[in-house]
N, C-alpha and C. Protein backbone atom coordinates (compact mmCIF):
# COMPACT_ATOMS: atom_id res chain seq x y z
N UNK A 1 152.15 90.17 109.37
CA UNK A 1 153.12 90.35 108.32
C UNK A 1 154.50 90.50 108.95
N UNK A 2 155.59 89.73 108.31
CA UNK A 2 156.67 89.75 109.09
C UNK A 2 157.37 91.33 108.93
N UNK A 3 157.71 91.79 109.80
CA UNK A 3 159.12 93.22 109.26
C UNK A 3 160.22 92.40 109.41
N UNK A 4 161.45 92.91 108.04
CA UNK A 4 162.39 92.60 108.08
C UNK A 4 163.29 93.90 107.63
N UNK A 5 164.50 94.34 108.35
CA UNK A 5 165.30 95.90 107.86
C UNK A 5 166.25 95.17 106.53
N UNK A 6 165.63 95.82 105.93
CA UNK A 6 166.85 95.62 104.29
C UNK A 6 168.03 95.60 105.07
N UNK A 7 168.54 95.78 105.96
CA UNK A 7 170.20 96.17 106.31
C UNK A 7 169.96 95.62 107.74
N UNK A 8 170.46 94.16 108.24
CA UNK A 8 170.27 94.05 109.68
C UNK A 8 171.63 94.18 110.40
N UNK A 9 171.10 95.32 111.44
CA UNK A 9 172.10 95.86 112.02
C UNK A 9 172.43 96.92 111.68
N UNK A 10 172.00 98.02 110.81
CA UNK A 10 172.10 99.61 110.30
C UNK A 10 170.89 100.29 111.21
N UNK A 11 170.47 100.02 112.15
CA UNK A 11 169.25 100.61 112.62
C UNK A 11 168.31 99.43 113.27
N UNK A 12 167.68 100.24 114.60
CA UNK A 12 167.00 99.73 115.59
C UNK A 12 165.89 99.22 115.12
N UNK A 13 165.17 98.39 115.36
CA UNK A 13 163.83 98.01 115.28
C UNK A 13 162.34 98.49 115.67
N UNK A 14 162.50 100.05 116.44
CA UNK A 14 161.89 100.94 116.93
C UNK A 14 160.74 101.49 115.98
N UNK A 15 159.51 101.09 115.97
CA UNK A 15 158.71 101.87 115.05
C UNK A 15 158.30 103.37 115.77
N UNK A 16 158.72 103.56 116.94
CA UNK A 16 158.19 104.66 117.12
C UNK A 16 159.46 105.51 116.49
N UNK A 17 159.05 106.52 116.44
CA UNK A 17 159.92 107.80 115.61
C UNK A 17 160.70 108.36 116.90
N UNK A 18 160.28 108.72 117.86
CA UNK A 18 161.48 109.08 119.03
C UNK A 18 162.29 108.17 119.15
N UNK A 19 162.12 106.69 119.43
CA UNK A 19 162.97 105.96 119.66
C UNK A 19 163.74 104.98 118.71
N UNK A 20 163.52 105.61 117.58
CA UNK A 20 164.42 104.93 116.43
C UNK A 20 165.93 105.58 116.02
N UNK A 21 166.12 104.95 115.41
CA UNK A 21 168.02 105.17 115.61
C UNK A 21 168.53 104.54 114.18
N UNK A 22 169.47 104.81 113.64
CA UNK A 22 170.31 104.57 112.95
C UNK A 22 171.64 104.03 114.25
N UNK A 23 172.42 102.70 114.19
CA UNK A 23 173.21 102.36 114.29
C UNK A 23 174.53 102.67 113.96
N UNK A 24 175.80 102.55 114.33
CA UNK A 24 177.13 103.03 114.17
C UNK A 24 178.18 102.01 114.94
N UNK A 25 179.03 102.13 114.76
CA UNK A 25 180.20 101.30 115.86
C UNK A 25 181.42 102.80 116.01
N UNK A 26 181.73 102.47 117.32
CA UNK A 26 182.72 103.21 118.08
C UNK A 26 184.12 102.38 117.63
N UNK A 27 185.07 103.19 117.59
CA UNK A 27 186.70 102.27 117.62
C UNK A 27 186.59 102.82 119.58
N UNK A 28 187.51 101.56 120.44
CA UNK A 28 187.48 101.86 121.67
C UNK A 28 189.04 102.74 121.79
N UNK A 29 189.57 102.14 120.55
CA UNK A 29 190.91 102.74 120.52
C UNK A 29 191.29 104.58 120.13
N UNK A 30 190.49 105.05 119.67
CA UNK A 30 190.59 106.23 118.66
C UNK A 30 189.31 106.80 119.10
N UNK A 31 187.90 106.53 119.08
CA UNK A 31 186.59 106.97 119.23
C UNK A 31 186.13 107.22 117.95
N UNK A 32 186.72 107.06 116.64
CA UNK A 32 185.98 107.00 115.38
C UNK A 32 184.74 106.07 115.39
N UNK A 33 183.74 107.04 114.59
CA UNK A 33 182.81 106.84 114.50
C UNK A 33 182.54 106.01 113.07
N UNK A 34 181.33 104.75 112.69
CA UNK A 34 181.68 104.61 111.37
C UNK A 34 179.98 103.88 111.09
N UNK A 35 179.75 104.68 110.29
CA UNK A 35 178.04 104.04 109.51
C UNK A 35 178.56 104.13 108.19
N UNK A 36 178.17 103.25 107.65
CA UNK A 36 177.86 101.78 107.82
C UNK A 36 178.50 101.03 108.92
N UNK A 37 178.40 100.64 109.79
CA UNK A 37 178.89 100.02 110.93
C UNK A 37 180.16 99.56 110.68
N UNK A 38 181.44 99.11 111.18
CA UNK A 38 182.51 98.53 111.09
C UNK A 38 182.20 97.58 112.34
N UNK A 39 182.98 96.02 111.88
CA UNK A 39 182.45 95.41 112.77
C UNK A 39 184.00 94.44 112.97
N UNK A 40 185.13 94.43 111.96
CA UNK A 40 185.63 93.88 112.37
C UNK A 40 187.57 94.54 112.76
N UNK A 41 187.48 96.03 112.37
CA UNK A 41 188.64 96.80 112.98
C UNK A 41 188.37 97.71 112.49
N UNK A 42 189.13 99.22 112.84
CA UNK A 42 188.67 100.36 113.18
C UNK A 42 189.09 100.56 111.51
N UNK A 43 188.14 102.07 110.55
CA UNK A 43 188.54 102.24 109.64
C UNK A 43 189.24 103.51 109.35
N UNK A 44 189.94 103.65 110.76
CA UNK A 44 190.48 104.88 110.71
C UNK A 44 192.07 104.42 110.01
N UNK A 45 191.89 105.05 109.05
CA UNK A 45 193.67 104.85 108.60
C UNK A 45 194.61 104.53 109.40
N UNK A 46 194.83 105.70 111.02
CA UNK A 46 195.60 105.55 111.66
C UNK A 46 195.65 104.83 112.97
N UNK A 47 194.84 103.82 113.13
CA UNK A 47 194.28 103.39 113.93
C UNK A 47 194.18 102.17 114.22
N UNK A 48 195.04 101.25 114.94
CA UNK A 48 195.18 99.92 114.30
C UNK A 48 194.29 99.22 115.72
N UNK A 49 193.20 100.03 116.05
CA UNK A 49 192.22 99.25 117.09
C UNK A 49 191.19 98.33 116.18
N UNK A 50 190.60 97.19 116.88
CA UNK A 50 190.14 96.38 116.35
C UNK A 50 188.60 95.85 117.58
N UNK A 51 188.02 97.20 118.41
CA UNK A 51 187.35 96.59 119.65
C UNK A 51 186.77 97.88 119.43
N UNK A 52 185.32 97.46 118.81
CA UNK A 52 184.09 97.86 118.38
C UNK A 52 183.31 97.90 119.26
N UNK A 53 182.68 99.31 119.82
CA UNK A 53 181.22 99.29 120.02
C UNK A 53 180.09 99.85 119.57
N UNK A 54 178.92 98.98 119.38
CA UNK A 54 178.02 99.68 118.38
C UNK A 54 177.18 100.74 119.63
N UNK A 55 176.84 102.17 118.82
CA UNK A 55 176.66 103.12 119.13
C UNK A 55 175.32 103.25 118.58
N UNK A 56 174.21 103.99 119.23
CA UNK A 56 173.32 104.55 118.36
C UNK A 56 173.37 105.89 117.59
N UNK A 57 173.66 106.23 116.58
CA UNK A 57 173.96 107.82 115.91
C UNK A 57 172.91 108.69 116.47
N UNK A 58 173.19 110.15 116.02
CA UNK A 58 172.30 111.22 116.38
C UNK A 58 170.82 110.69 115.55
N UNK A 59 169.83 111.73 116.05
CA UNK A 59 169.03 111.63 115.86
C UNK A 59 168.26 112.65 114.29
N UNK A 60 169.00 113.54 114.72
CA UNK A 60 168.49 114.30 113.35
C UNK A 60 170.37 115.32 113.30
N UNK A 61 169.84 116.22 112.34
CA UNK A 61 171.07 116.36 111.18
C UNK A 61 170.95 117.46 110.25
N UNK A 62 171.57 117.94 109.68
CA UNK A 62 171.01 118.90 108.22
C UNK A 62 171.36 118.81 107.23
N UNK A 63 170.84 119.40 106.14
CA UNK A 63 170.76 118.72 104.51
C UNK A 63 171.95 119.01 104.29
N UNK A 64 172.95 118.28 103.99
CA UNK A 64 174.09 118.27 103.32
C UNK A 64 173.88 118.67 101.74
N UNK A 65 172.86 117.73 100.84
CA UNK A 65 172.95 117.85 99.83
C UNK A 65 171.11 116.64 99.41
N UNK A 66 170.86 116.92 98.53
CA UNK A 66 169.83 116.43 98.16
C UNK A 66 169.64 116.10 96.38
N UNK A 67 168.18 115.09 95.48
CA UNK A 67 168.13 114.97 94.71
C UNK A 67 166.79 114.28 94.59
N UNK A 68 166.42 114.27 93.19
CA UNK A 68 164.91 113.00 93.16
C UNK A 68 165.67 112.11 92.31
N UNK A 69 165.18 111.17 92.70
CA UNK A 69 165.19 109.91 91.56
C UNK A 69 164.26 109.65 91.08
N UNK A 70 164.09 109.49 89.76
CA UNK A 70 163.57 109.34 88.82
C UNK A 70 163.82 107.96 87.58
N UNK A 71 164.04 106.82 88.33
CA UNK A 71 164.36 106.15 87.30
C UNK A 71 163.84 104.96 88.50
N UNK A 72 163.77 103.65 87.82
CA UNK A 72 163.91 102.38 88.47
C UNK A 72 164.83 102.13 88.66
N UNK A 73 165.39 101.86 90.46
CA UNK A 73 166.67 101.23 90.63
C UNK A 73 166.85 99.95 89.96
N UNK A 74 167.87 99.30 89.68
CA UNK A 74 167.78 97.85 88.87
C UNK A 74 167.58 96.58 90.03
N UNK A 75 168.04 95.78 89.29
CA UNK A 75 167.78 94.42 90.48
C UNK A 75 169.26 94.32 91.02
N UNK A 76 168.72 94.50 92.35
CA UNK A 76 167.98 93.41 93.16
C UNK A 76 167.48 94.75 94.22
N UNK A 77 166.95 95.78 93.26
CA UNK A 77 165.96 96.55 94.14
C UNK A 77 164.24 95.68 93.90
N UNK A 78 163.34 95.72 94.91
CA UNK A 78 162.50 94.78 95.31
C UNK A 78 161.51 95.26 94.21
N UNK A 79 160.41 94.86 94.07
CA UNK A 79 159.10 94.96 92.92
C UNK A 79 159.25 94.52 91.70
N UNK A 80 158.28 94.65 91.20
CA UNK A 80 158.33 94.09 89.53
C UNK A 80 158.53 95.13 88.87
N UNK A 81 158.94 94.67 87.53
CA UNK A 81 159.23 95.85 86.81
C UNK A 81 157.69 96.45 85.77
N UNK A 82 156.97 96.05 86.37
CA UNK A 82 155.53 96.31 85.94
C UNK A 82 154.67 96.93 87.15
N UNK A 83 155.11 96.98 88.21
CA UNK A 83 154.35 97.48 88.81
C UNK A 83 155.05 99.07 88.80
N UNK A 84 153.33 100.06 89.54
CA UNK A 84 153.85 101.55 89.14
C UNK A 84 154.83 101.93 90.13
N UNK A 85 155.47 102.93 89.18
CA UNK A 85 156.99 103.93 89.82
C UNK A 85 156.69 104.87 90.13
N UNK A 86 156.97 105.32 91.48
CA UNK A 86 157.49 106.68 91.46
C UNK A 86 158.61 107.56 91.84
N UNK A 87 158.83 108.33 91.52
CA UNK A 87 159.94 109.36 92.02
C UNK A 87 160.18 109.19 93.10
N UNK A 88 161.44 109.32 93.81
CA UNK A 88 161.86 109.39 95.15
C UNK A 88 162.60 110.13 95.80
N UNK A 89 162.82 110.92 96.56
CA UNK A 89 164.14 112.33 96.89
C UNK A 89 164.86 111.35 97.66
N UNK A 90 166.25 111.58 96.97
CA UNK A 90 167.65 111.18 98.19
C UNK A 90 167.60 112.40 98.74
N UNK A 91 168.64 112.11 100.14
CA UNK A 91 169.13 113.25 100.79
C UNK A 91 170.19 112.77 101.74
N UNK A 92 170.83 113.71 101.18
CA UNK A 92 172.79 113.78 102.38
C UNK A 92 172.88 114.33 103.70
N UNK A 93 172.50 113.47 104.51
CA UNK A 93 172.48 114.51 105.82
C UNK A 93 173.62 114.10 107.12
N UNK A 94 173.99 115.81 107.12
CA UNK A 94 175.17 115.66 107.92
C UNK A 94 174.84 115.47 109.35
N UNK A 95 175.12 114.20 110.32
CA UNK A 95 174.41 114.21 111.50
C UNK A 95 175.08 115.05 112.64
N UNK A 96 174.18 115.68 113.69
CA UNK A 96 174.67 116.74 114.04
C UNK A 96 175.71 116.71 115.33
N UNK A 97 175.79 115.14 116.25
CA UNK A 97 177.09 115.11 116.97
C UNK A 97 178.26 114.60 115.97
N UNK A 98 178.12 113.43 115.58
CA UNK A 98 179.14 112.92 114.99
C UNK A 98 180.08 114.11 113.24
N UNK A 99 179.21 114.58 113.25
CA UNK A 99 179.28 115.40 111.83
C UNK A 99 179.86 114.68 110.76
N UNK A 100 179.19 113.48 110.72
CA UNK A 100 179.34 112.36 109.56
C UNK A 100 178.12 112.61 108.40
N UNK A 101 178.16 112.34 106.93
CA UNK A 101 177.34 112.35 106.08
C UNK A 101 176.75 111.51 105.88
N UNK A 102 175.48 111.11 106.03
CA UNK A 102 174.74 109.69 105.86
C UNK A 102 173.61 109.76 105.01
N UNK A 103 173.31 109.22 103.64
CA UNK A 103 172.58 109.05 102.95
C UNK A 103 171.26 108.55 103.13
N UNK A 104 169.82 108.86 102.36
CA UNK A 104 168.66 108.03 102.83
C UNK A 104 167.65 108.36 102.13
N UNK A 105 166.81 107.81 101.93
CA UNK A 105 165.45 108.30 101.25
C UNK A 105 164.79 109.37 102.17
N UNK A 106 163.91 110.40 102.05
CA UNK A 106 163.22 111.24 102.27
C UNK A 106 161.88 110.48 102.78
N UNK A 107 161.04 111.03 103.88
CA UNK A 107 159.84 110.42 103.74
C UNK A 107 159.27 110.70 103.16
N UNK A 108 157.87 109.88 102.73
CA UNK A 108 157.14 109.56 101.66
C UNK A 108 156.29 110.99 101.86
N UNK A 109 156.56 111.49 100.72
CA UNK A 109 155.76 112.66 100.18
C UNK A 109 156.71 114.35 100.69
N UNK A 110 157.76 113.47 100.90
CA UNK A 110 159.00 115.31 100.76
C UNK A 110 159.62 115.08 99.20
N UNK A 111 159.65 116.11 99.15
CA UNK A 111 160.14 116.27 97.97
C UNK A 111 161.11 117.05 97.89
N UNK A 112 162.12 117.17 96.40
CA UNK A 112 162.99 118.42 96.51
C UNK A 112 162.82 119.90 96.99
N UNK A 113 161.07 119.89 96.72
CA UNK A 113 161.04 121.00 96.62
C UNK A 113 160.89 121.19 98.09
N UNK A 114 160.80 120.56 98.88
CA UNK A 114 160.30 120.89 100.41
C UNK A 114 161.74 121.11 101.03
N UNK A 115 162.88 120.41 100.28
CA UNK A 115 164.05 120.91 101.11
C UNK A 115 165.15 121.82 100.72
N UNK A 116 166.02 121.96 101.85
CA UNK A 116 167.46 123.03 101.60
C UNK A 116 168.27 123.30 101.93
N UNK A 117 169.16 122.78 101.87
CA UNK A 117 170.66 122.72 102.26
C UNK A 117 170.70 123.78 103.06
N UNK A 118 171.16 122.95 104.77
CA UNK A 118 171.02 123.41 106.02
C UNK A 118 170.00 123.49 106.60
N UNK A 119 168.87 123.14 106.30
CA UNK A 119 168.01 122.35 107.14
C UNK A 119 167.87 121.37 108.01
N UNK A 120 166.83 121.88 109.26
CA UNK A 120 167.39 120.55 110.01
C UNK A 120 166.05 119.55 109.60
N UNK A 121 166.95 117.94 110.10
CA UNK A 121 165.94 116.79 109.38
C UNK A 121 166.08 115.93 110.60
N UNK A 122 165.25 114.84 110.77
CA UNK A 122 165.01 113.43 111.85
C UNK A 122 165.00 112.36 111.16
N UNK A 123 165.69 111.30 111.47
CA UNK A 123 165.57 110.20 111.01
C UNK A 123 164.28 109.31 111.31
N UNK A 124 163.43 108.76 110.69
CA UNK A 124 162.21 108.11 111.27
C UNK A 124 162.30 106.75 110.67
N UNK A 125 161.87 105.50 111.53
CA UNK A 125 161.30 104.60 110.27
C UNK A 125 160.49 104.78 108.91
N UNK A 126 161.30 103.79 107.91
CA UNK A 126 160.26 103.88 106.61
C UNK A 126 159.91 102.74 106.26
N UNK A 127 159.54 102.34 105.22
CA UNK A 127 159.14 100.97 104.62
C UNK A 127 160.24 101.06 103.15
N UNK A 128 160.96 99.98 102.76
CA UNK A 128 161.04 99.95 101.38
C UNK A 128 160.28 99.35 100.10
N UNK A 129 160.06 98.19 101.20
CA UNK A 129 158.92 97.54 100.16
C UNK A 129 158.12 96.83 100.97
N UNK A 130 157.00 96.44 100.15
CA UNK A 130 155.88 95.54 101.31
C UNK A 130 155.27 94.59 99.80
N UNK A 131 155.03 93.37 100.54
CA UNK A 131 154.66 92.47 99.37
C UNK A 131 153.86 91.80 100.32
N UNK A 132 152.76 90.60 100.45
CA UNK A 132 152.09 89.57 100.31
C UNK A 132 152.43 88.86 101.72
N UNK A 133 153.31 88.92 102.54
CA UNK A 133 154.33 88.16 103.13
C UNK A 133 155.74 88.92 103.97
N UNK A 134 156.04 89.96 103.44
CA UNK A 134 156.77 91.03 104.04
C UNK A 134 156.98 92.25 104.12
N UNK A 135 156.93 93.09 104.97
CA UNK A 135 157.66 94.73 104.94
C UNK A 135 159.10 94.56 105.13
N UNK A 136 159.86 95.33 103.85
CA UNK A 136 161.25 95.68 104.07
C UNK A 136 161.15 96.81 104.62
N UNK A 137 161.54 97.32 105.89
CA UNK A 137 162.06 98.35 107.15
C UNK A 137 163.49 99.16 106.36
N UNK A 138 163.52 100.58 106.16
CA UNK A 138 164.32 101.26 106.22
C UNK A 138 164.87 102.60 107.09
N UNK A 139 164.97 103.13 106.93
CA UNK A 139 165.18 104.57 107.45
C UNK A 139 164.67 105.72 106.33
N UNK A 140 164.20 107.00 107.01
CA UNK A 140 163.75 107.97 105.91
C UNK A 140 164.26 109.11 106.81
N UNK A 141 164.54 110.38 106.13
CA UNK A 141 164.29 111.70 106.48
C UNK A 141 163.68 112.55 106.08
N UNK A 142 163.53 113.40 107.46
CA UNK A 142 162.35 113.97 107.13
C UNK A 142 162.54 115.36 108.18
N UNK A 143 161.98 116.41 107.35
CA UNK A 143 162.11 118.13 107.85
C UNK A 143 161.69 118.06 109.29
N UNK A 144 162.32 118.26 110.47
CA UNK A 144 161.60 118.45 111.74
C UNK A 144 160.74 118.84 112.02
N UNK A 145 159.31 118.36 112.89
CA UNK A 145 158.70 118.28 113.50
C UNK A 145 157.49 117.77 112.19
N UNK A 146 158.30 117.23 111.10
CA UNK A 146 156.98 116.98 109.70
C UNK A 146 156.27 115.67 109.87
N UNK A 147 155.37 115.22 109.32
CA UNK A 147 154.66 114.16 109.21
C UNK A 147 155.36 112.87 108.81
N UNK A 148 154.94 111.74 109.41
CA UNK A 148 155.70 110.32 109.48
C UNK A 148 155.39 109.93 108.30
């Protein structure tokens, strides 16, 4: 089955959980940091560098802020609209060198109730979707030292 990352170039291809990464770009001019990647000049207001290097971000982080979802994202989120739903926890996590806020699904089976602002979390591979023919590859977080 092929893997493909919903986002190529937001994150390594690493299925192991130590060695996976969320992606970033450096300004060489300033050292701003920027995820979603910047790829073609720095997005620092004051900063008129334009010589990017992509960085791998920290590894884990703490809950900035959290939520479940409860609804079907619309299209051109992947599945049918007949197949079953379930709930999903976002979570805001502030990463712990860069002290940037980066958004993400929770892994499969955390819930709100498992988390709490200032907690620490790890970024791991996730799946977004899997069909017949492909796994969409994402990123998830998840409470340290918890289950993949």
């Amino acid at each position: 089955m092929m893997r493909t990352p919903v986002v190529a170039g937001w994150f390594n291809a690493d299925d192991d959980p130590d060695g996976f990464r969320l992606l970033g770009t450096r300004c060489r001019m300033c050292g701003s940091v920027f995820f979603p990647r910047a790829d073609a000049y720095c997005r620092n207001p004051s900063c008129a560098g334009s010589e990017l290097d992509e960085v791998p971000l920290s590894r884990t982080g703490t809950v900035w802020s959290y939520t479940d979802g409860r609804y079907r994202p619309p299209a051109p989120y992947p599945g049918t609209p007949d197949a079953p739903w379930e709930p999903y926890t976002v979570v805001a996590v502030e990463l712990a060198a860069e002290r940037m806020v980066v958004l993400g699904q929770a892994a499969p089976g955390v819930t709100v109730a498992d988390l709490a602002v200032g907690m620490a979390v790890e970024v791991v591979p996730g799946v977004l979707h899997q069909d017949a023919e492909r796994t969409w590859t994402t990123w998830h977080w998840r409470p340290v030292g918890g289950p993949v």
